[in-house]
N, C-alpha and C. Protein backbone atom coordinates (compact mmCIF):
# COMPACT_ATOMS: atom_id res chain seq x y z
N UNK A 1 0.84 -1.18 0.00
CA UNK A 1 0.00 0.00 0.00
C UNK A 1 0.88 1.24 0.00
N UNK A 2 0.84 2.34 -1.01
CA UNK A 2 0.73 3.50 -0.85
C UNK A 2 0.97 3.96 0.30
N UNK A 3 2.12 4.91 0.44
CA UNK A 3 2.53 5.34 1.84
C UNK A 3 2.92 6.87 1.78
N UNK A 4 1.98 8.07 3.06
CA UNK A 4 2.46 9.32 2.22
C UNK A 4 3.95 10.01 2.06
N UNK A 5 4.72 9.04 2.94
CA UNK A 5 5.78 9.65 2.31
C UNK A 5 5.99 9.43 1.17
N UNK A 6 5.86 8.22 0.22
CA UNK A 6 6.19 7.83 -0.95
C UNK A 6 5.87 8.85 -1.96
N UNK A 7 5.04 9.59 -1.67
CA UNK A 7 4.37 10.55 -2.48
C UNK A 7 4.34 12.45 -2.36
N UNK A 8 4.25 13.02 -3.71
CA UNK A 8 4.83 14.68 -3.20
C UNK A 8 3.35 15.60 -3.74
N UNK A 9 2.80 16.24 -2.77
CA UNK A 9 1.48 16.86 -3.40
C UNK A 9 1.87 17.67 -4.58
N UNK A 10 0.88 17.67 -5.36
CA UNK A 10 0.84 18.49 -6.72
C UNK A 10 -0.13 19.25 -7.01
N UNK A 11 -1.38 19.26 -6.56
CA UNK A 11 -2.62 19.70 -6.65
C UNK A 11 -3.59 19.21 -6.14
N UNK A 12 -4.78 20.09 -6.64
CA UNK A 12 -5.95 19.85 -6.10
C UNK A 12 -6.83 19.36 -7.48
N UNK A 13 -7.50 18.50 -7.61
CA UNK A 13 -8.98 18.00 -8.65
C UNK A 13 -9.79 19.26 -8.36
N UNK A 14 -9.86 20.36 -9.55
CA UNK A 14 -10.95 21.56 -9.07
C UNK A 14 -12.23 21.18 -9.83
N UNK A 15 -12.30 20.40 -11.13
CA UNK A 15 -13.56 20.47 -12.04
C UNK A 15 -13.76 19.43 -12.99
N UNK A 16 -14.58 18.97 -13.39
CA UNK A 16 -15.31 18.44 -15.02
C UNK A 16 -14.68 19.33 -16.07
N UNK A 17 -13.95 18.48 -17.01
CA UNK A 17 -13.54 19.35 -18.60
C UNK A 17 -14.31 18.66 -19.46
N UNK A 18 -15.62 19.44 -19.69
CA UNK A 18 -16.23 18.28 -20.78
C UNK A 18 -17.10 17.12 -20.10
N UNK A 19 -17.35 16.39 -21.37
CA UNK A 19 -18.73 15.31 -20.98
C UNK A 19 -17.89 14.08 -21.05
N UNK A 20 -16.36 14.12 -21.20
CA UNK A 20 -15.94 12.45 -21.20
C UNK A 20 -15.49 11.71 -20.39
N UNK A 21 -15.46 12.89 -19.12
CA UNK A 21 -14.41 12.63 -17.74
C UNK A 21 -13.10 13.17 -17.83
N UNK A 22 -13.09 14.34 -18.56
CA UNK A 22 -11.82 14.77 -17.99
C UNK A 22 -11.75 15.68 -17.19
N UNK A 23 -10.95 15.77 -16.16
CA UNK A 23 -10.78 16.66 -15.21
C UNK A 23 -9.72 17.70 -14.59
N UNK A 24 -9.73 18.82 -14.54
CA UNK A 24 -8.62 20.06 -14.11
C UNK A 24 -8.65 19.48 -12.79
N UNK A 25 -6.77 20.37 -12.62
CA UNK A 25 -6.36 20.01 -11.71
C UNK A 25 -5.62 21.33 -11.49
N UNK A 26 -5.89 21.96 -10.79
CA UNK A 26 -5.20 23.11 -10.35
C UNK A 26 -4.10 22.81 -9.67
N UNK A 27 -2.44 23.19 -10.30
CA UNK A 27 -1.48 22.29 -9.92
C UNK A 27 -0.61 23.56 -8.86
N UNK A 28 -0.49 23.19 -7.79
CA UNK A 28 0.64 24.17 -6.97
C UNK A 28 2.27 24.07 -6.79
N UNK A 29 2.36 23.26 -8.07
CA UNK A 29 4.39 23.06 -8.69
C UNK A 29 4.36 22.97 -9.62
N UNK A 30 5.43 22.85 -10.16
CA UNK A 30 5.65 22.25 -11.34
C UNK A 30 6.38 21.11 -11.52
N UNK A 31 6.37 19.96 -10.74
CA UNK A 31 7.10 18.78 -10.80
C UNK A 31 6.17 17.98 -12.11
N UNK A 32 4.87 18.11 -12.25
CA UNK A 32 4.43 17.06 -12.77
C UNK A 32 5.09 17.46 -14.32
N UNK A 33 5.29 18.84 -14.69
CA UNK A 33 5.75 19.03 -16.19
C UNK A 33 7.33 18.53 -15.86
N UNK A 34 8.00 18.35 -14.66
CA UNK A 34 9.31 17.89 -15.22
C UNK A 34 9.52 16.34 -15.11
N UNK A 35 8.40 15.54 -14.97
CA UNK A 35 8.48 13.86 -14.48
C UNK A 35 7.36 13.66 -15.95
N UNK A 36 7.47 12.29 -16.19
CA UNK A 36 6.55 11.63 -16.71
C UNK A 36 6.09 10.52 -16.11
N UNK A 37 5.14 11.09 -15.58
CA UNK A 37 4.51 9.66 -14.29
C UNK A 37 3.64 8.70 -14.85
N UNK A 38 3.24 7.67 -14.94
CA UNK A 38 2.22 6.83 -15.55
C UNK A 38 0.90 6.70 -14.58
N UNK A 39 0.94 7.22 -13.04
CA UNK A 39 0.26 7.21 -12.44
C UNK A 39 0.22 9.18 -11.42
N UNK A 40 -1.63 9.10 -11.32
CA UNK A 40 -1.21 10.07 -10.04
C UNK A 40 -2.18 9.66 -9.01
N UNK A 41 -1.79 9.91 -8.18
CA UNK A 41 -2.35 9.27 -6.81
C UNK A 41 -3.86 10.60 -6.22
N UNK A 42 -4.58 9.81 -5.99
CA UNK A 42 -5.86 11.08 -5.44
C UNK A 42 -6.23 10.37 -3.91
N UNK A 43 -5.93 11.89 -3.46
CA UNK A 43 -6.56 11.07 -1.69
C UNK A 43 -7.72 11.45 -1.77
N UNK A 44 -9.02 10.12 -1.80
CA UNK A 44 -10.08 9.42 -1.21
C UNK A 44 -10.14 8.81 -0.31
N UNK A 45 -11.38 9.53 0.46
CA UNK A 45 -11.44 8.90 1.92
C UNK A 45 -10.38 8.02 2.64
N UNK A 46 -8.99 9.39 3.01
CA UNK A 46 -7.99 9.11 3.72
C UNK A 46 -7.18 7.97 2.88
N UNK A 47 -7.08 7.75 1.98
CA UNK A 47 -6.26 6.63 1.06
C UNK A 47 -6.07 7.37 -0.07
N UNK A 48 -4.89 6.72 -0.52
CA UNK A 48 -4.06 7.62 -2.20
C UNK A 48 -4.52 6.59 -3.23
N UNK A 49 -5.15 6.40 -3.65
CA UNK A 49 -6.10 6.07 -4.89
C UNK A 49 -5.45 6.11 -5.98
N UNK A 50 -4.70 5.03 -6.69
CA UNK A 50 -4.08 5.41 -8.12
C UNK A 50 -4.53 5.72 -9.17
N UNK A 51 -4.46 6.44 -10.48
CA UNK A 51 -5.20 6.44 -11.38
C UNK A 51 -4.26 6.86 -12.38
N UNK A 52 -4.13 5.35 -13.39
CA UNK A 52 -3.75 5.30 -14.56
C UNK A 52 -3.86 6.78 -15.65
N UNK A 53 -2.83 7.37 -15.69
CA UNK A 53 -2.98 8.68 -16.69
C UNK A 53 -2.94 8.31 -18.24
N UNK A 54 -4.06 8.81 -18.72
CA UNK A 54 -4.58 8.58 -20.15
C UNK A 54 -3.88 9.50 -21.03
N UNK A 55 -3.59 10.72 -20.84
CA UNK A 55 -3.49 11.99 -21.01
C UNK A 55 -3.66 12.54 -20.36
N UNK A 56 -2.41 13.49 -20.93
CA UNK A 56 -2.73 15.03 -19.95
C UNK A 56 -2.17 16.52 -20.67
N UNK A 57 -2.56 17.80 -20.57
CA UNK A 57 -2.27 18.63 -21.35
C UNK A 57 -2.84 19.96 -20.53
N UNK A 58 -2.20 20.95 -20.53
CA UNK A 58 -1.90 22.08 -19.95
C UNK A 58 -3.03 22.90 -20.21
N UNK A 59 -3.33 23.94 -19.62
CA UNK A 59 -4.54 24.83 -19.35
C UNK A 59 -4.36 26.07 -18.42
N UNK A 60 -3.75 27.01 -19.46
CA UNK A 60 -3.32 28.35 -18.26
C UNK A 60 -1.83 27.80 -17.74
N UNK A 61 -1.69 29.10 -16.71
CA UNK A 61 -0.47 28.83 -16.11
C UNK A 61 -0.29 27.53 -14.96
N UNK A 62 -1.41 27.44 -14.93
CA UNK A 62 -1.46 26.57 -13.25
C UNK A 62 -2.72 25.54 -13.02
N UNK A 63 -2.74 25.63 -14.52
CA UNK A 63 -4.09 23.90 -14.65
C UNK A 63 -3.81 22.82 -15.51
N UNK A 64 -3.99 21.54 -14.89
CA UNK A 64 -3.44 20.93 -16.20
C UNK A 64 -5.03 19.99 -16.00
N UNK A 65 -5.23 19.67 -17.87
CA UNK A 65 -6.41 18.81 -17.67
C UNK A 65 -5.69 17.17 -17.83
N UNK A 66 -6.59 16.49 -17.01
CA UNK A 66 -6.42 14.84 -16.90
C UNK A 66 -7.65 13.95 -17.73
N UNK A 67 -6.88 12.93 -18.24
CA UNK A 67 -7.73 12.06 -18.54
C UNK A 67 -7.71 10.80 -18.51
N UNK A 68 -8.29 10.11 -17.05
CA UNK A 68 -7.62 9.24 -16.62
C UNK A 68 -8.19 8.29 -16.85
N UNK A 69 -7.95 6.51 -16.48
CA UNK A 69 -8.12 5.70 -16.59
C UNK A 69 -9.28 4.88 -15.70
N UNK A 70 -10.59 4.79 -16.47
CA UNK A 70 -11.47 4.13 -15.45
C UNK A 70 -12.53 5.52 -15.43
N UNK A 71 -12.29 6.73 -15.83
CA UNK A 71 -12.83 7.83 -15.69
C UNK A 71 -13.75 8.19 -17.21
N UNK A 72 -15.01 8.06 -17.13
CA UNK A 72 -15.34 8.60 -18.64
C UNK A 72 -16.60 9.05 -18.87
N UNK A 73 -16.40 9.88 -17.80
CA UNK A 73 -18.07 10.38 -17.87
C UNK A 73 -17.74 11.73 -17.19
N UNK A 74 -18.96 13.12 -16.77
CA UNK A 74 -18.57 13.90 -16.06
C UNK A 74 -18.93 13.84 -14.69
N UNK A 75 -19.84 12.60 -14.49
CA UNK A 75 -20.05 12.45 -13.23
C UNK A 75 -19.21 11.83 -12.43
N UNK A 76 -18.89 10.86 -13.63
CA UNK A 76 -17.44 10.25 -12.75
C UNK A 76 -16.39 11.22 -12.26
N UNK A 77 -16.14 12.14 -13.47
CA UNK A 77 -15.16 13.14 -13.33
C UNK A 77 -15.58 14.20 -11.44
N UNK A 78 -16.77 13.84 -11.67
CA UNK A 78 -17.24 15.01 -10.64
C UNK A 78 -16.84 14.41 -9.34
N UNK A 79 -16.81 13.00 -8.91
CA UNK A 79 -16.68 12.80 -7.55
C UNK A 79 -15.15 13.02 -7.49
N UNK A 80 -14.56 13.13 -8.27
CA UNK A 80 -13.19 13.73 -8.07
C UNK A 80 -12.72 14.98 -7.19
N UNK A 81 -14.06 15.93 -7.70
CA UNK A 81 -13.52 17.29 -7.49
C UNK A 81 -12.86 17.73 -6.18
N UNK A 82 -12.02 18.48 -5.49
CA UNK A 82 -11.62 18.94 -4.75
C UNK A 82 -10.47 17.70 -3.80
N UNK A 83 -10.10 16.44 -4.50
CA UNK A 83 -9.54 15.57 -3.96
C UNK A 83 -7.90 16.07 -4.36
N UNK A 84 -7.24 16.28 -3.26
CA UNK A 84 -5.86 16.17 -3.37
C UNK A 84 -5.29 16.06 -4.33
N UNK A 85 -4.35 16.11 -5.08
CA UNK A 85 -3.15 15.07 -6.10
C UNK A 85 -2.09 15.35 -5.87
N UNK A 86 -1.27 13.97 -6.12
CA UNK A 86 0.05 13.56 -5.84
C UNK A 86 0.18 13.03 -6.81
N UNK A 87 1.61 12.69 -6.65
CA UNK A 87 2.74 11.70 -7.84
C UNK A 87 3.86 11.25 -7.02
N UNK A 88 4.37 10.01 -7.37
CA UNK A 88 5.16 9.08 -6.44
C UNK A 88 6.38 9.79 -6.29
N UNK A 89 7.03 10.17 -5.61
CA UNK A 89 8.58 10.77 -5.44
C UNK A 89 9.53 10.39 -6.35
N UNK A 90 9.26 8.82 -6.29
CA UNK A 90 10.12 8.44 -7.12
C UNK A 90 10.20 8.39 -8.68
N UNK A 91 9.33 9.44 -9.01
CA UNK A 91 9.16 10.21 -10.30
C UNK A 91 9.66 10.94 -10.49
N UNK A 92 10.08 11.98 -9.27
CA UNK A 92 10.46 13.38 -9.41
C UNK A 92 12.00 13.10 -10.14
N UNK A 93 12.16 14.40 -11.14
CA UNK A 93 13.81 14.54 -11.71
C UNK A 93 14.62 14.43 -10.76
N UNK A 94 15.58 15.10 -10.97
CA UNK A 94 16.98 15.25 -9.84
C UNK A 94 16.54 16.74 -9.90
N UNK A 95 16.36 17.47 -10.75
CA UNK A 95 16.34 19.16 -10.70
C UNK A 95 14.70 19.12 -9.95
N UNK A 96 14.11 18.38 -10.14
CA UNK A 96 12.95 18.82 -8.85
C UNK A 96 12.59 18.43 -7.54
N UNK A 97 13.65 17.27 -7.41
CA UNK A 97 14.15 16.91 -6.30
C UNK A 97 14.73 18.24 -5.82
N UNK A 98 15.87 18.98 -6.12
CA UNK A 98 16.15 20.41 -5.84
C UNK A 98 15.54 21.04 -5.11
N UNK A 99 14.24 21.66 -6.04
CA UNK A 99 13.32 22.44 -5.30
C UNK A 99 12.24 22.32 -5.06
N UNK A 100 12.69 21.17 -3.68
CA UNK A 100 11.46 21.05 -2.85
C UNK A 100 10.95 22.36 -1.99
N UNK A 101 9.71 22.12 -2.22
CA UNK A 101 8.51 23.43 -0.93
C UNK A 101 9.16 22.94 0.28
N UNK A 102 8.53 23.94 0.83
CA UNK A 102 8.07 23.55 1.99
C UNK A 102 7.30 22.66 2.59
N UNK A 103 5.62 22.10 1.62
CA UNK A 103 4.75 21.63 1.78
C UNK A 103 4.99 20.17 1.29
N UNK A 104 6.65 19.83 0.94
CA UNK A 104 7.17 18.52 0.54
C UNK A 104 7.66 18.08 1.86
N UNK A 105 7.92 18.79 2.98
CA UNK A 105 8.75 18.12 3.86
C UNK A 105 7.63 16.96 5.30
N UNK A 106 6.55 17.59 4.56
CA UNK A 106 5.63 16.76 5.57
C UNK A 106 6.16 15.08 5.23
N UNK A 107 6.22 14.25 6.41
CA UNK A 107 6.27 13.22 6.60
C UNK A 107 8.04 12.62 6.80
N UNK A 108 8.66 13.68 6.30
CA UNK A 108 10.08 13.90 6.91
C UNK A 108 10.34 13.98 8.50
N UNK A 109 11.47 13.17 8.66
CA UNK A 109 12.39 13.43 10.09
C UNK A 109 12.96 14.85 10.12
N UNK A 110 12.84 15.34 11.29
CA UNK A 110 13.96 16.59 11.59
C UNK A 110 14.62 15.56 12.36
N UNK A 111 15.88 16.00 11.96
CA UNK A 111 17.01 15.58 13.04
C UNK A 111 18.05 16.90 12.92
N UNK A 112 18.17 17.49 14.17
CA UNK A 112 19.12 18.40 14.90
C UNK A 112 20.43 18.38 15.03
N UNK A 113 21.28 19.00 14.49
CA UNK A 113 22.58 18.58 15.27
C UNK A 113 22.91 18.58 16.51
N UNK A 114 22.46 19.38 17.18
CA UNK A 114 23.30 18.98 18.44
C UNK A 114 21.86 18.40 19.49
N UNK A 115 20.66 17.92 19.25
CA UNK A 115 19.76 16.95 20.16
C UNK A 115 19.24 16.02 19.18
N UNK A 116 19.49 16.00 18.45
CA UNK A 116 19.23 14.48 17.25
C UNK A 116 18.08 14.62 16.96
N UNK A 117 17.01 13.25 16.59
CA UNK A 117 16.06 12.98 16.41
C UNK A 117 15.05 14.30 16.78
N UNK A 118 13.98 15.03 16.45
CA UNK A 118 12.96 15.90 17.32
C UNK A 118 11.89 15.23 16.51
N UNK A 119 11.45 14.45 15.91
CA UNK A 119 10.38 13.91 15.54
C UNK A 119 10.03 13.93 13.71
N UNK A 120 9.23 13.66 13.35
CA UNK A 120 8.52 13.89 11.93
C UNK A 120 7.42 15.27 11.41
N UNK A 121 7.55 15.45 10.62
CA UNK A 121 6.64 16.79 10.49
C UNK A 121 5.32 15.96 9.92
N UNK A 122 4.42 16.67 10.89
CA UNK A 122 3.13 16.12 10.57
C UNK A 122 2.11 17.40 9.72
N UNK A 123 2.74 18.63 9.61
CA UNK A 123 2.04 19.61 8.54
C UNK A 123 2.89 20.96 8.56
N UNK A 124 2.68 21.76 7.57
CA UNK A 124 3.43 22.70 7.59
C UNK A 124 2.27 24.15 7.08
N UNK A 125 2.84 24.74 8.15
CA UNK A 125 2.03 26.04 8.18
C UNK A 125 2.74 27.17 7.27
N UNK A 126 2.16 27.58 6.46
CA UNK A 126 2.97 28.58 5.42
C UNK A 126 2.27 29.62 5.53
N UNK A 127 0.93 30.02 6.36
CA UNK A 127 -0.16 31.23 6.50
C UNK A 127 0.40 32.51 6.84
N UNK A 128 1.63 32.48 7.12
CA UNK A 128 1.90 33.63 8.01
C UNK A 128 3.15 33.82 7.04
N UNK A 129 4.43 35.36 7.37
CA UNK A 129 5.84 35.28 7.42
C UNK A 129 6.83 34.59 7.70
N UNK A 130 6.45 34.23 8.77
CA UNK A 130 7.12 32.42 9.41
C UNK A 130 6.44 31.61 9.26
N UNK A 131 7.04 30.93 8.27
CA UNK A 131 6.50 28.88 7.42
C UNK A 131 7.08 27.96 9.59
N UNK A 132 6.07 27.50 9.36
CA UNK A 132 6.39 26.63 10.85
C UNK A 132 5.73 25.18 10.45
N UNK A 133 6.69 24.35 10.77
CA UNK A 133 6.26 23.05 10.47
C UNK A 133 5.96 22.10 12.49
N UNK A 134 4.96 21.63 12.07
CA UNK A 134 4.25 21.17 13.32
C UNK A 134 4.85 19.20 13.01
N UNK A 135 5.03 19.02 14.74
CA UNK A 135 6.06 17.70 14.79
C UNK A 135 4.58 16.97 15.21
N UNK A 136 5.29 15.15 14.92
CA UNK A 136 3.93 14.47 15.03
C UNK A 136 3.58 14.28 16.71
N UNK A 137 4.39 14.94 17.52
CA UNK A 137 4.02 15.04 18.92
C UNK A 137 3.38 16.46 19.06
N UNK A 138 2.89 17.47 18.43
CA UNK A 138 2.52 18.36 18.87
C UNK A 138 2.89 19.80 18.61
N UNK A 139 4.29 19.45 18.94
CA UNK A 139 5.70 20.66 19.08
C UNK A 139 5.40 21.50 17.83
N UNK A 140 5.85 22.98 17.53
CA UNK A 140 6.16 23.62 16.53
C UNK A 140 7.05 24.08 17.01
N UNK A 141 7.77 24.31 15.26
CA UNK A 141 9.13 25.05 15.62
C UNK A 141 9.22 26.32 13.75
N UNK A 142 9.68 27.01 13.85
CA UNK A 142 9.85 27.58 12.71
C UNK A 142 10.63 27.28 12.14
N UNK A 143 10.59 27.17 10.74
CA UNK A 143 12.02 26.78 10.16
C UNK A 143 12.37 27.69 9.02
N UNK A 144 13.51 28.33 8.62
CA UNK A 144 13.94 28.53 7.94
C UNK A 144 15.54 27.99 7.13
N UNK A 145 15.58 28.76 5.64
CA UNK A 145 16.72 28.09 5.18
C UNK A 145 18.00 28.13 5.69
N UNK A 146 18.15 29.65 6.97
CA UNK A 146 19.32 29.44 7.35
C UNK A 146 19.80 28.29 8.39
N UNK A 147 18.41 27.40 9.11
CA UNK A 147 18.59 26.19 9.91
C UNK A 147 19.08 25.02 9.38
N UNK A 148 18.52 25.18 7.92
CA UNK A 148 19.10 23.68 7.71
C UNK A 148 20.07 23.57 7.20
N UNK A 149 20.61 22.48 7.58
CA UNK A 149 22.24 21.54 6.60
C UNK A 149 21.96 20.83 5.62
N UNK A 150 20.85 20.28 5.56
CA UNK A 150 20.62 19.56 3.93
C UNK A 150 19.53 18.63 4.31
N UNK A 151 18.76 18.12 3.30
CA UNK A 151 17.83 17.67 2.87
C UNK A 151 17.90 16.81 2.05
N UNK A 152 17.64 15.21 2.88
CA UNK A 152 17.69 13.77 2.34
C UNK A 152 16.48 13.12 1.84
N UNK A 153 16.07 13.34 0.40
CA UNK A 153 14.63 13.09 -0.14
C UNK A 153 14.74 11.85 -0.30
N UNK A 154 15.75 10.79 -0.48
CA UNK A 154 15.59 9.19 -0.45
C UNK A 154 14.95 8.93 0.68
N UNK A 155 15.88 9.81 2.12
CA UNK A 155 15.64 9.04 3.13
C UNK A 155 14.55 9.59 4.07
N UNK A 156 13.82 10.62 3.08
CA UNK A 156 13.09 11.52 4.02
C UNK A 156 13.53 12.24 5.88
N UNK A 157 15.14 12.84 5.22
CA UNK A 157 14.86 13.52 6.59
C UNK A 157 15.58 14.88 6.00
N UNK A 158 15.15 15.67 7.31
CA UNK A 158 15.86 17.27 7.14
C UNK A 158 16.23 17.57 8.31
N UNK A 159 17.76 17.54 7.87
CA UNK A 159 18.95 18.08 8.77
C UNK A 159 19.21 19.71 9.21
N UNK A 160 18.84 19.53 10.09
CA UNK A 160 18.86 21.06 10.98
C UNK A 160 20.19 21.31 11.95
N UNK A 161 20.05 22.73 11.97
CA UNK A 161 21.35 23.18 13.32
C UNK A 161 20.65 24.47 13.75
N UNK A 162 19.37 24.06 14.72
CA UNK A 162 18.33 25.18 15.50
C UNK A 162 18.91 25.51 16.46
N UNK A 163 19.01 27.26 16.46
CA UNK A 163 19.31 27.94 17.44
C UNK A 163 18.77 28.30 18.64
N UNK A 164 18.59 27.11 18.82
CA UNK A 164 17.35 27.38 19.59
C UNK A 164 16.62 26.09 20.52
N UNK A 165 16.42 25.64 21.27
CA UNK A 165 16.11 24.50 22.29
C UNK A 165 14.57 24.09 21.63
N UNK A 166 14.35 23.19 21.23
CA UNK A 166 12.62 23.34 20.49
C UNK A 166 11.74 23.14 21.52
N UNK A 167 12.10 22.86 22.80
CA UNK A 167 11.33 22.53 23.88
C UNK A 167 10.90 23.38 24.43
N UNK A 168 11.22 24.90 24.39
CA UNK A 168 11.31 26.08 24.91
C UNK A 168 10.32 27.03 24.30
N UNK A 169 9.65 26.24 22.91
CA UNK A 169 9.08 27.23 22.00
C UNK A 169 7.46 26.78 22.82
């Protein structure tokens, strides 16, 4: 089974294109134009749902339409709408491996240099000036680029040197 680290969000399912089942996807990267995935994953009811890509082709700056497999109607297309999308990591290039978000590091380890382990990021808050990623115990901590030492997308972790005690926040 499908596991979310295995996987890097890409968008959201916003609509019906048409009467055959195809469906926009309002995309928030651009990884999917630099991979050629054969699959993209849609979270339904808490599970990543595969779906064979039929086609796919661009729409504006920041929509791409789908036409997927098993999908061929607009009603079908419709229970789609507003469901997540992903694509397996192990799709991504090496240059978009690069530039990962912020909103890629969910399901990653922080590990600290000098107190090790502080847990996994269970979501990342980007609402504000300070992006703060929330640990799967609770904890927040802010992070920025001058904290970290590098970023292991095989092994899902991100290496930090926080100035700062995270216990204190």
């Amino acid at each position: 089974m499908i596991q979310a680290q295995d996987l890097i969000a890409i968008g959201t399912m916003r609509r019906p294109h048409g009467h055959r089942g195809e469906i926009q996807c309002q995309m928030q990267n651009d990884y999917w134009d630099q991979a050629d995935p054969e699959f993209l994953f849609l979270q339904l009811d808490r599970l990543y749902v595969p779906f064979r890509v039929m086609d796919w082709r661009g729409k504006g700056a920041d929509t791409l339409i789908f036409t997927l497999s098993g999908i061929e109607s607009e009603p079908e297309a419709a229970r789609l709408v507003g469901a997540p999308a992903f694509m397996r990591r192990a799709d991504l290039t090496a240059e978009a491996e690069e530039q990962i978000a912020w909103s890629d590091l969910v399901g990653y380890r922080v590990i600290d240099l000098e107190s090790g382990l502080l847990g996994t990021v269970a979501e990342v808050d980007e609402q504000t000036i300070n992006t703060l990623l929330t640990l799967d115990d609770g904890r927040m901590m802010p992070i920025h680029e001058d904290f970290i030492l590098s970023i292991d997308t095989r092994a899902h972790e991100l290496h930090v040197n926080l100035p700062f005690e995270l216990s204190s926040l």
